[in-house]
C-alpha atoms as a PDB file:
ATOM      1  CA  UNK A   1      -8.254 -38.619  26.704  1.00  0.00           C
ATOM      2  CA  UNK A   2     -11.874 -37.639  28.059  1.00  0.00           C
ATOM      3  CA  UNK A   3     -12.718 -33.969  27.761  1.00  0.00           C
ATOM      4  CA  UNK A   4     -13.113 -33.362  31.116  1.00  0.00           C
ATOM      5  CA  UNK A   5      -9.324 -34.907  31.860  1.00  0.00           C
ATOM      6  CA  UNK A   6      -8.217 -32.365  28.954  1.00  0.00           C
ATOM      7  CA  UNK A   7      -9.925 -29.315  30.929  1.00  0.00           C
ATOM      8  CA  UNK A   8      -8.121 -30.806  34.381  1.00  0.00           C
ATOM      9  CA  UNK A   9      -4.869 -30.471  32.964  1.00  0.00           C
ATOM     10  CA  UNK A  10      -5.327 -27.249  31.468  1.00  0.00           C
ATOM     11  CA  UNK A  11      -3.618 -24.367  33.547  1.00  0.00           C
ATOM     12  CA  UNK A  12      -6.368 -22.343  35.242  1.00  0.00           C
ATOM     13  CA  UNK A  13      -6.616 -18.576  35.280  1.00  0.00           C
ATOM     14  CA  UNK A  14      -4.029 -18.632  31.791  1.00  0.00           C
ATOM     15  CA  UNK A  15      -6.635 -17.835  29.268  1.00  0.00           C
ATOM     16  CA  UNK A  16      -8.174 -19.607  26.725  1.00  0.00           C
ATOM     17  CA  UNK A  17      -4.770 -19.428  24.795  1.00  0.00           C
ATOM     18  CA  UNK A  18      -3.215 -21.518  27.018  1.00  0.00           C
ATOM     19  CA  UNK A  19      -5.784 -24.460  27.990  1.00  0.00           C
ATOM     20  CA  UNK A  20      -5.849 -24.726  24.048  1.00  0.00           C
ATOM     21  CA  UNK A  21      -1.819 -25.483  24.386  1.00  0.00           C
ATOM     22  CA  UNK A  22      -2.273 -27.726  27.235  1.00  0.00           C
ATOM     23  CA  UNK A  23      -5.048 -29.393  25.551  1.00  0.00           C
ATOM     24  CA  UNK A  24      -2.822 -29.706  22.602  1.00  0.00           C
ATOM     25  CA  UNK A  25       0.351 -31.189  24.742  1.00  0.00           C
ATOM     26  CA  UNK A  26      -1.900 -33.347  26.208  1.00  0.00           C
ATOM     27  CA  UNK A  27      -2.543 -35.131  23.140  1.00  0.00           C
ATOM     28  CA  UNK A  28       0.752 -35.247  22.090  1.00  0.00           C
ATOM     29  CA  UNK A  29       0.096 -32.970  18.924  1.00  0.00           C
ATOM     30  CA  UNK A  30       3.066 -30.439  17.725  1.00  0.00           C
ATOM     31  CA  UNK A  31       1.647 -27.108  15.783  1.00  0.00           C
ATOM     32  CA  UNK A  32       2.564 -28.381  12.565  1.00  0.00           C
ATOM     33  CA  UNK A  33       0.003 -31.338  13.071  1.00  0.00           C
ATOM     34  CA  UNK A  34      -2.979 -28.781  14.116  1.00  0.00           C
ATOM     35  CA  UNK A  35      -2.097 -26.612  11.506  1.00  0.00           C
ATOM     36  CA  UNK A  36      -2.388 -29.716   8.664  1.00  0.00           C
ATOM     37  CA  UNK A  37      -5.561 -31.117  10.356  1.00  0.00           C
ATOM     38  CA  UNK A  38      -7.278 -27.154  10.657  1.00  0.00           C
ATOM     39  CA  UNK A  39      -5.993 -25.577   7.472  1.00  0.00           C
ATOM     40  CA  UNK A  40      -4.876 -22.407  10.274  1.00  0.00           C
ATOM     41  CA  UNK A  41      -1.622 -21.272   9.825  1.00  0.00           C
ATOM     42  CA  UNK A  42       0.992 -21.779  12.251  1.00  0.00           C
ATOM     43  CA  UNK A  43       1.894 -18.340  13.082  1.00  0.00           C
ATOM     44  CA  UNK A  44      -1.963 -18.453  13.876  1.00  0.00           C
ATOM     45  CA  UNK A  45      -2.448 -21.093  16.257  1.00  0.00           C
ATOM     46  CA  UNK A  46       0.762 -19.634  18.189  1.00  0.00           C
ATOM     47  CA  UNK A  47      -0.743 -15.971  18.343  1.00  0.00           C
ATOM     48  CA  UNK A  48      -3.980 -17.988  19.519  1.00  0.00           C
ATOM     49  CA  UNK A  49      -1.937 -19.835  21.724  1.00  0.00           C
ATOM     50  CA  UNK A  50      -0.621 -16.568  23.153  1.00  0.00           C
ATOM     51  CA  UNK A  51      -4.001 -15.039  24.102  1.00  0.00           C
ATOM     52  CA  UNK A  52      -3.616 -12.228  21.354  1.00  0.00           C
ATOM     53  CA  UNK A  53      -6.400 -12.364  19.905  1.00  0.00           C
ATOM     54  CA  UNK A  54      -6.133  -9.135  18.474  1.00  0.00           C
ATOM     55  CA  UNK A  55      -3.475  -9.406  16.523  1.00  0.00           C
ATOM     56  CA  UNK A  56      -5.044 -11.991  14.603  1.00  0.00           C
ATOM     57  CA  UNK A  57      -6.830 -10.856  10.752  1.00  0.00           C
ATOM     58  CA  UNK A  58     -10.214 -10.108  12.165  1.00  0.00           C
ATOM     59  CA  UNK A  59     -12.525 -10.611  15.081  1.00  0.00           C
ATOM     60  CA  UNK A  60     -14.115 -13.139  12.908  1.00  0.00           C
ATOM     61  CA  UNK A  61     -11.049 -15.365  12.292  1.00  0.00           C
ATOM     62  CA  UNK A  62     -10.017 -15.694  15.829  1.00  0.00           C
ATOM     63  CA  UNK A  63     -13.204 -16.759  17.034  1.00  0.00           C
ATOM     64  CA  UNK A  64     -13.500 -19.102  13.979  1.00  0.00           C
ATOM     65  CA  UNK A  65      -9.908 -20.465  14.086  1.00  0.00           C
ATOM     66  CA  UNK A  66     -10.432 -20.605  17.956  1.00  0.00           C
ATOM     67  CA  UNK A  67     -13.414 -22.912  17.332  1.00  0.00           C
ATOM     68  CA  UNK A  68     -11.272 -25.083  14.892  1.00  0.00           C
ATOM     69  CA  UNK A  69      -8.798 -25.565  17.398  1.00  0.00           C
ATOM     70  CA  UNK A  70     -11.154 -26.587  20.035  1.00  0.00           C
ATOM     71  CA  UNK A  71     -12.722 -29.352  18.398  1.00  0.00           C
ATOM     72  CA  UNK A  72      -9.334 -30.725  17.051  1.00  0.00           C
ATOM     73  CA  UNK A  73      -8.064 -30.958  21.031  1.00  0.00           C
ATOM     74  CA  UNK A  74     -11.487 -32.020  22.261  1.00  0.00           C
ATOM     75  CA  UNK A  75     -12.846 -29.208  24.102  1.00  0.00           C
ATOM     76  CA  UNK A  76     -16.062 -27.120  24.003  1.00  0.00           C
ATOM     77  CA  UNK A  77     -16.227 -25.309  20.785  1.00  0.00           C
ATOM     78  CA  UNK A  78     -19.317 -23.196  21.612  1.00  0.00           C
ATOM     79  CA  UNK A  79     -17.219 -22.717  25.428  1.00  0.00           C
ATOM     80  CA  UNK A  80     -14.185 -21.336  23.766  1.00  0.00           C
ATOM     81  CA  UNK A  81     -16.014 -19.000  21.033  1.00  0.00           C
ATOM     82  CA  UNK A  82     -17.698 -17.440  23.780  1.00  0.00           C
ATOM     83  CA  UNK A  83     -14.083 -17.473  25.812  1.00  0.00           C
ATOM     84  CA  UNK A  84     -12.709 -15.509  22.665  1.00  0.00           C
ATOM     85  CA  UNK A  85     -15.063 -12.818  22.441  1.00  0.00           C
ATOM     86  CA  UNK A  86     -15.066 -11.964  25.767  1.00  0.00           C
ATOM     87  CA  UNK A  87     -11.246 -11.730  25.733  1.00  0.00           C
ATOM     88  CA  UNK A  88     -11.396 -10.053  22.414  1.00  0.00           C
ATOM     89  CA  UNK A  89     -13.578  -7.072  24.047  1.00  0.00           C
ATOM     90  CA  UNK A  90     -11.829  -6.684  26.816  1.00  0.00           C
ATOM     91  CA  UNK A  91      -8.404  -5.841  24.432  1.00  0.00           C
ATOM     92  CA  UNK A  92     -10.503  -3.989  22.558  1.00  0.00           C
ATOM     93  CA  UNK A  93     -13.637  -2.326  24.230  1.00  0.00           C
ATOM     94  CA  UNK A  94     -15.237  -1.194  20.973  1.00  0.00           C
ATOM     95  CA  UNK A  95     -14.809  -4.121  18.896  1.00  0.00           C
ATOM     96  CA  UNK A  96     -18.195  -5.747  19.968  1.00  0.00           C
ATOM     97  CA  UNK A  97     -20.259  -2.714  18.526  1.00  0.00           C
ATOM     98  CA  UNK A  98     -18.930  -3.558  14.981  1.00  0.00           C
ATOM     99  CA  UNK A  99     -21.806  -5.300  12.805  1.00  0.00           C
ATOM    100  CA  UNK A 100     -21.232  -9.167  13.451  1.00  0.00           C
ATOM    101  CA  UNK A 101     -20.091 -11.276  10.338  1.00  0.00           C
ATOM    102  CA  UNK A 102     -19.483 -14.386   9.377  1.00  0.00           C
ATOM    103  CA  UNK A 103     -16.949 -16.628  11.012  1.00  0.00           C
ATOM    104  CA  UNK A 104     -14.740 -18.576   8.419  1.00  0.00           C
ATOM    105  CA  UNK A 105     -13.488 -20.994  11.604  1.00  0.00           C
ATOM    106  CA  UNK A 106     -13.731 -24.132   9.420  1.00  0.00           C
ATOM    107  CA  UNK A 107     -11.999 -23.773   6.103  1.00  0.00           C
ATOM    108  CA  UNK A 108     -13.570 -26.599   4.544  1.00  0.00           C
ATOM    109  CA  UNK A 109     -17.094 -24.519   4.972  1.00  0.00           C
ATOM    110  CA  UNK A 110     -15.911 -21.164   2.967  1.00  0.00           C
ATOM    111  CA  UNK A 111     -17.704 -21.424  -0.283  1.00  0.00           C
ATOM    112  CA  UNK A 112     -14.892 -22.200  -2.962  1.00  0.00           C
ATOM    113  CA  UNK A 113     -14.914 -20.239  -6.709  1.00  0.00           C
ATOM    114  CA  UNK A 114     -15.419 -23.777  -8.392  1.00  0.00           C
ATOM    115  CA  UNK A 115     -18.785 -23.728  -6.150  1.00  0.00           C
ATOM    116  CA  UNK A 116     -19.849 -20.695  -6.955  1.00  0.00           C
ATOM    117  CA  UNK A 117     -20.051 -21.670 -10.602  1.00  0.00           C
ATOM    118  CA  UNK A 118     -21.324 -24.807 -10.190  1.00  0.00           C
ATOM    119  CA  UNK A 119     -24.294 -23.346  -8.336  1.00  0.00           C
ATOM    120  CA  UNK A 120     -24.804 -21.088 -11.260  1.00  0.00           C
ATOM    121  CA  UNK A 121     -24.793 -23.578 -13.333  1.00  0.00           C
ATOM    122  CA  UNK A 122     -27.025 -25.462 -11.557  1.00  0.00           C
ATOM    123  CA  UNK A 123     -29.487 -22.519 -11.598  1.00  0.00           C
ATOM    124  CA  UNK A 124     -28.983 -22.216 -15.344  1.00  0.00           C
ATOM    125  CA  UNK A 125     -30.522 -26.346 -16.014  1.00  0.00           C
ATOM    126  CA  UNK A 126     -33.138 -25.485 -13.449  1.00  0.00           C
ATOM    127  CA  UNK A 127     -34.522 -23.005 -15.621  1.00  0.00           C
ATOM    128  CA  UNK A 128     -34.138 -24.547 -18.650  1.00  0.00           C
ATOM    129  CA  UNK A 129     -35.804 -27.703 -17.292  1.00  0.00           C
ATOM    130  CA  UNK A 130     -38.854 -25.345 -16.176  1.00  0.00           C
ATOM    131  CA  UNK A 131     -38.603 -23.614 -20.089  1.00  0.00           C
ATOM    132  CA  UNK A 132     -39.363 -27.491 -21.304  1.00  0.00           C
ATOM    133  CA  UNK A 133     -41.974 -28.598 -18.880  1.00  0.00           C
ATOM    134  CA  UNK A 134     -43.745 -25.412 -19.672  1.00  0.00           C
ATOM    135  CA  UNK A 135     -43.468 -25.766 -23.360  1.00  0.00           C
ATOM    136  CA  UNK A 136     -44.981 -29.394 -22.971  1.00  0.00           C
ATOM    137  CA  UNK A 137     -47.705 -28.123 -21.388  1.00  0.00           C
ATOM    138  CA  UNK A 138     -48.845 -25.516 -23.373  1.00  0.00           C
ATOM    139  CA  UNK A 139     -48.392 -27.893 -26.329  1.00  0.00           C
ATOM    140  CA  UNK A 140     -48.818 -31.444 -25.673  1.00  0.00           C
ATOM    141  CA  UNK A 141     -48.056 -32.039 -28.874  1.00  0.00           C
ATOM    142  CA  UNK A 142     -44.873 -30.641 -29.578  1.00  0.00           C
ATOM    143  CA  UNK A 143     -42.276 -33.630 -29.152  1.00  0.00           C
ATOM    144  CA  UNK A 144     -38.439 -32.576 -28.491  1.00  0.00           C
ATOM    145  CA  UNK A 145     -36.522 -34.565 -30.682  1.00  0.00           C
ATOM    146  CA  UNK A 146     -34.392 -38.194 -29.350  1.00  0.00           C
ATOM    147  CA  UNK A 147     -31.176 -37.207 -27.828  1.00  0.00           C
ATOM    148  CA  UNK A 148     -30.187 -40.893 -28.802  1.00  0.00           C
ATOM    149  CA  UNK A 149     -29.513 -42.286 -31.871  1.00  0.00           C
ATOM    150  CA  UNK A 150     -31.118 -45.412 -33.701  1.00  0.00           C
ATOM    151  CA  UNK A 151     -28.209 -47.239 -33.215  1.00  0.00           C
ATOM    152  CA  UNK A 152     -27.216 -46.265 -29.489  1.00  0.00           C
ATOM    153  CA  UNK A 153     -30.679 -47.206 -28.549  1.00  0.00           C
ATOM    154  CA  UNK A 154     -30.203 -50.960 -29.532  1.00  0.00           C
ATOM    155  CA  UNK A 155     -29.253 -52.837 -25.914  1.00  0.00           C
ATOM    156  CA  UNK A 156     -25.626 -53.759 -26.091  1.00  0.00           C
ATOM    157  CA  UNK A 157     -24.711 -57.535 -25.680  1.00  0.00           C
ATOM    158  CA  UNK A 158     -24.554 -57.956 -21.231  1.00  0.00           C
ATOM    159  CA  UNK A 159     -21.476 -60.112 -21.852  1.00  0.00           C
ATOM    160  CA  UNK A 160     -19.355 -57.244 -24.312  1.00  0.00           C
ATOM    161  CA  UNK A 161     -20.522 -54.534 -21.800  1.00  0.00           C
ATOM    162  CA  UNK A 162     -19.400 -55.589 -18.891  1.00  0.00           C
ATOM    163  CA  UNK A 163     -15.581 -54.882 -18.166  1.00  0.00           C
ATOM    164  CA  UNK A 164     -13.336 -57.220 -17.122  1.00  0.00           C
ATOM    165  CA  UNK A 165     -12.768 -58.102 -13.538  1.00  0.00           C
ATOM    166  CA  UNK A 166      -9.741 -56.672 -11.836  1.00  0.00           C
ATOM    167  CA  UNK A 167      -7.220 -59.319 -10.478  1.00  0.00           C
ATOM    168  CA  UNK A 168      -7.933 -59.465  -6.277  1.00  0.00           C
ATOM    169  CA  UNK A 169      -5.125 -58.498  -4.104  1.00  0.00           C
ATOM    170  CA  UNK A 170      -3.647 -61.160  -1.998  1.00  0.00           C
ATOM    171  CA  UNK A 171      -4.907 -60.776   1.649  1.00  0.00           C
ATOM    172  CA  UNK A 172      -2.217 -61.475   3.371  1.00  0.00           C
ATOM    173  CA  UNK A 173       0.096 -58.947   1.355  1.00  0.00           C
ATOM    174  CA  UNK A 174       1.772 -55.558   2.303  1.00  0.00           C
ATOM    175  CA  UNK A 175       0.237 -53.087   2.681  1.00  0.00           C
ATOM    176  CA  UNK A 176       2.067 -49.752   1.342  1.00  0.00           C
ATOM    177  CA  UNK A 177       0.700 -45.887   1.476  1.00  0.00           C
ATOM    178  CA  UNK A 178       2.282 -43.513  -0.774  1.00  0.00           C
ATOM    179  CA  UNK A 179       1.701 -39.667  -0.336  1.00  0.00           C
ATOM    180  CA  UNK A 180       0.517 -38.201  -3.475  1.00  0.00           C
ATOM    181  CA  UNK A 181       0.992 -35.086  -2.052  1.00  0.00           C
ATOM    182  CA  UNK A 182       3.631 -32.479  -0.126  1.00  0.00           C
ATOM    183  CA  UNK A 183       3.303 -32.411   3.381  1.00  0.00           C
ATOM    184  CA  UNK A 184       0.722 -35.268   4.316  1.00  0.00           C
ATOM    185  CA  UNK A 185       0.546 -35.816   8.088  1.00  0.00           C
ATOM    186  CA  UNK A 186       0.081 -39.884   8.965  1.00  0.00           C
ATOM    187  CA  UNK A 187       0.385 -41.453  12.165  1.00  0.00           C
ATOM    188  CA  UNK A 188       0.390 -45.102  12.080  1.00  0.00           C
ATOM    189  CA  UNK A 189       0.162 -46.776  15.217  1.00  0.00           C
ATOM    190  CA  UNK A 190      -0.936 -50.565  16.489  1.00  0.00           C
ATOM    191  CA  UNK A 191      -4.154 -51.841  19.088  1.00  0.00           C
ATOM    192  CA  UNK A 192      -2.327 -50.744  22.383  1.00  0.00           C
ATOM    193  CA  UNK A 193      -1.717 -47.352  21.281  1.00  0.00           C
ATOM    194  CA  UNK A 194       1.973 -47.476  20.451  1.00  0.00           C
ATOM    195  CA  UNK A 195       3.169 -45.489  17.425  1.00  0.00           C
ATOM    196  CA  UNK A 196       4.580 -47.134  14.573  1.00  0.00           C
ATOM    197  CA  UNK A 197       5.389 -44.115  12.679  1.00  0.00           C
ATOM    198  CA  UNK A 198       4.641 -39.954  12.688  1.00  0.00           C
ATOM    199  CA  UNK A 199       5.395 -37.728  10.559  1.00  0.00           C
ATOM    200  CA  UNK A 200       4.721 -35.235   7.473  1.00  0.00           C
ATOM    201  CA  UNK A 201       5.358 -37.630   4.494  1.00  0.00           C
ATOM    202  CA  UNK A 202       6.663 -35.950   1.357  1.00  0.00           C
ATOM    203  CA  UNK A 203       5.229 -36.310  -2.269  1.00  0.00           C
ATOM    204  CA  UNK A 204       5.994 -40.102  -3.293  1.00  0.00           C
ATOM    205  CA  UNK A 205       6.788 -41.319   0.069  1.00  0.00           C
ATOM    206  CA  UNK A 206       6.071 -44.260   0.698  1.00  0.00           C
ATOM    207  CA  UNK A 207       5.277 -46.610   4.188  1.00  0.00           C
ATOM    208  CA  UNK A 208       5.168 -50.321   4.577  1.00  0.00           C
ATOM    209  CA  UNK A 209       2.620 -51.037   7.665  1.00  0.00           C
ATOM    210  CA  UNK A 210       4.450 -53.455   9.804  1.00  0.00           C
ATOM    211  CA  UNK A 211       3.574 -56.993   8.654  1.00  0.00           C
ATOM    212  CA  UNK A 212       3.834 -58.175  12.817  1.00  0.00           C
ATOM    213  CA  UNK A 213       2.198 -55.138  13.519  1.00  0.00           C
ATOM    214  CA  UNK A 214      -0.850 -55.985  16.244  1.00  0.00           C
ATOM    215  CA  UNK A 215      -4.210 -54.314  14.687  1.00  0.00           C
ATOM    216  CA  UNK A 216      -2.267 -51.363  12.417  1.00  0.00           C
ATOM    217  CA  UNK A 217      -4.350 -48.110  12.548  1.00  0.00           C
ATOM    218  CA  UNK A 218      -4.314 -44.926  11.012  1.00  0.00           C
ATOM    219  CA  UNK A 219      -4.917 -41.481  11.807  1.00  0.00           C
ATOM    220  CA  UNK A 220      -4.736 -38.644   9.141  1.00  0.00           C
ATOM    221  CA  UNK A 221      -6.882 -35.103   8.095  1.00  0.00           C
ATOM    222  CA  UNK A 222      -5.775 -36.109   4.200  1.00  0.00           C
ATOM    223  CA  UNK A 223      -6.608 -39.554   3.112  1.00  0.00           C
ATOM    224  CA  UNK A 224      -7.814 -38.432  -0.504  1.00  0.00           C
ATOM    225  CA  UNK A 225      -3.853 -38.167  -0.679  1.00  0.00           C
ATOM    226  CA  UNK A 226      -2.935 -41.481   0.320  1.00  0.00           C
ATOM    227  CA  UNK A 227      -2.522 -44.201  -2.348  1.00  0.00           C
ATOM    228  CA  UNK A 228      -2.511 -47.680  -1.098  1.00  0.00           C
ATOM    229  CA  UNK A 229      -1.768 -51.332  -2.753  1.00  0.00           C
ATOM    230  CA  UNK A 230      -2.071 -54.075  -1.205  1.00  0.00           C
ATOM    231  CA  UNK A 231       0.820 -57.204  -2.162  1.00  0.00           C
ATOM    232  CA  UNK A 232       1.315 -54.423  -5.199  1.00  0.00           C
ATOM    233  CA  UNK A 233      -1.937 -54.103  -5.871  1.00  0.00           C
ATOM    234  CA  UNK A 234      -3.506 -50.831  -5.864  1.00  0.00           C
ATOM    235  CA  UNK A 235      -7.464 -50.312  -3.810  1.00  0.00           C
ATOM    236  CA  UNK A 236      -9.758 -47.292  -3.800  1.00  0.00           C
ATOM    237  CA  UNK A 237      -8.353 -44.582  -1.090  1.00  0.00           C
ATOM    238  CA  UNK A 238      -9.756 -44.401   1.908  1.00  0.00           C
ATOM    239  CA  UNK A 239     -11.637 -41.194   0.976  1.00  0.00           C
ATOM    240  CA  UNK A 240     -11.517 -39.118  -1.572  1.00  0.00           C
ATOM    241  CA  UNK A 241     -11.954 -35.736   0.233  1.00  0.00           C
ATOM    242  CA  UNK A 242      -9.921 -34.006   2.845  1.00  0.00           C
ATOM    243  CA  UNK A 243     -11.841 -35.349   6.150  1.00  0.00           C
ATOM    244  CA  UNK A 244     -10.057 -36.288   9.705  1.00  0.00           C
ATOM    245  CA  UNK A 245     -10.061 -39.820   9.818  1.00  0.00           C
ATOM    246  CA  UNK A 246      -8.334 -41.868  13.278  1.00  0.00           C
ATOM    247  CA  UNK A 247      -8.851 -45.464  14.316  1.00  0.00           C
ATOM    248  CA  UNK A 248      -8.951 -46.859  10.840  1.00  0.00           C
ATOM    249  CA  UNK A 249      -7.719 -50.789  10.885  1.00  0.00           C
ATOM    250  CA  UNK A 250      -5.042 -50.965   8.250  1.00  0.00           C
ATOM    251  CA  UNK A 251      -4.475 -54.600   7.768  1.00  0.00           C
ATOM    252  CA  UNK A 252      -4.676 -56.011   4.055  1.00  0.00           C
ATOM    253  CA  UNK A 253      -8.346 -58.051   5.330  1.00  0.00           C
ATOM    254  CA  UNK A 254      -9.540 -54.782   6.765  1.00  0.00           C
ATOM    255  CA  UNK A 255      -8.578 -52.612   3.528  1.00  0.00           C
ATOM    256  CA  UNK A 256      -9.914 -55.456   1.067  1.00  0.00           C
ATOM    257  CA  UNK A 257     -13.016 -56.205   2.827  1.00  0.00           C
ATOM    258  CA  UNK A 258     -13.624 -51.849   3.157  1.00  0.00           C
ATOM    259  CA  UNK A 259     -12.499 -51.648  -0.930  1.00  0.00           C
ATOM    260  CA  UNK A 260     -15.243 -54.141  -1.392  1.00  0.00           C
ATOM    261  CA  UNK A 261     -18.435 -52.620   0.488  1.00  0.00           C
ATOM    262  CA  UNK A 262     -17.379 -49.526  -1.218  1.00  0.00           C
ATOM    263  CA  UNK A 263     -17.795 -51.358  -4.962  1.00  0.00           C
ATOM    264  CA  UNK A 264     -20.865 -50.380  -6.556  1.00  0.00           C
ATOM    265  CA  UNK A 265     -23.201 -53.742  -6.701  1.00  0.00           C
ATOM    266  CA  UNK A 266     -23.396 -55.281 -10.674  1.00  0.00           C
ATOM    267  CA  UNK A 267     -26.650 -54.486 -12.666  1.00  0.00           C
ATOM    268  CA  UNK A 268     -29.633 -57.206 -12.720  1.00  0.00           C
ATOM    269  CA  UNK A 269     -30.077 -59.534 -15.747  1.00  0.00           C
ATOM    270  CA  UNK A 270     -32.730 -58.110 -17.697  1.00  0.00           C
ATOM    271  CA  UNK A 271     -35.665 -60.594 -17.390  1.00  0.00           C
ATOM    272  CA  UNK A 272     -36.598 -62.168 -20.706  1.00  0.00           C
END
């Protein structure tokens, strides 16, 4: 549905709250599925839904959840912030002189511990790299010593080092997805639009895609947690982060032919 047919069929004069809901119905997505594709929780999205705004953690994370929301259901993002603020000042008429902050709407952008030291580590070869390059230049020559060893420098045979070729799935075979993971929201559904399947699969479900099924598609905020084989053969996921993916083609051609762009290309023949 367009964006302006979602704003049409939101109730006018409601609040924000509640042309969020109606953009929600409108799409046919329950609170459980915005809370899996946002990361918000769902006691969240109903206070949001509810206009109290206030109750919520923090200025900050209602105007960032708010935003979440509004992309997920296809409205203005930027519209609704400024929706949120203004409603947020008017239940509390102070709350705009506090010092603004930063607004964690998008989980996925809050920097993570495991970032944090990976950017310190990353600061830590940076200056050792500039501790080298300024030791080579103030003596040329002072050589640092090979990293590599006599024998690990000799060129391996081409034909020992490369591995052996996986066996290729059979195109026309099912094709199964197995949550590796609690809680993984999948909706499976064919070319016209009509739903094949919906729900929050469990850890070790799995679903067989429909082998009459016209043009299978998928639509899911977790497909690092999907496995997939095709006629019992596993292929590389479909991603392997959290992202919102919709409208990919699911058949066993589709999946192959994707598995295969995705292969890294073979190394050249060294010229002799």
């Amino acid at each position: 549905m367009a964006e302006d047919e979602i704003e049409e069929a939101a109730p006018a004069g409601e609040g924000i709250g509640a042309q969020l809901r109606a953009a929600r119905e409108a799409q046919g997505l329950t609170l459980a599925q915005v809370a899996a594709e946002t990361r918000i929780p769902q006691r969240h999205l109903q206070t949001i839904e509810q206009g109290d705004f206030a109750a919520l953690p923090a200025r900050t994370y209602a105007i960032g959840f708010s935003r979440s929301y509004a992309k997920l259901v296809g409205l203005d993002a930027d519209a609704v912030a400024d929706t949120v603020r203004a409603e947020l000042d008017a239940q509390e008429p102070h709350a705009h002189h506090r010092p603004a902050s930063f607004e964690p709407g998008d989980p996925a952008r809050v920097p993570s511990r495991a970032l944090g030291w990976l950017s310190g580590l990353a600061a830590v070869l940076v200056l050792l790299g500039l501790f080298f390059a300024a030791r080579t230049f103030f003596a040329p020559a002072a050589e640092l010593p090979s990293l590599v060893s006599p024998t690990e420098a000799v060129a391996a045979d081409p034909a020992q080092a490369a591995p052996a070729a996986a066996p290729s799935a059979a195109p026309d075979g099912p094709v199964v997805f197995t949550a590796l993971e609690e809680g993984i929201w999948v909706k499976f559904y064919d070319a016209n639009g009509m739903q094949l399947m919906q729900k929050l699969m469990t850890k070790g479900e799995s679903y067989t895609v429909p082998a009459d099924a016209q043009g299978p598609q998928l639509w899911t905020g977790r497909p690092d947690a999907l496995a997939i084989t095709v006629g019992g053969r596993p292929i590389p996921k479909l991603a392997e982060r959290d992202q919102v993916m919709r409208d990919v083609l699911v058949t066993a051609p589709a999946l192959l032919a994707r598995a295969g762009s995705a292969a890294p290309a073979p190394a050249a023949s060294p010229t002799v």
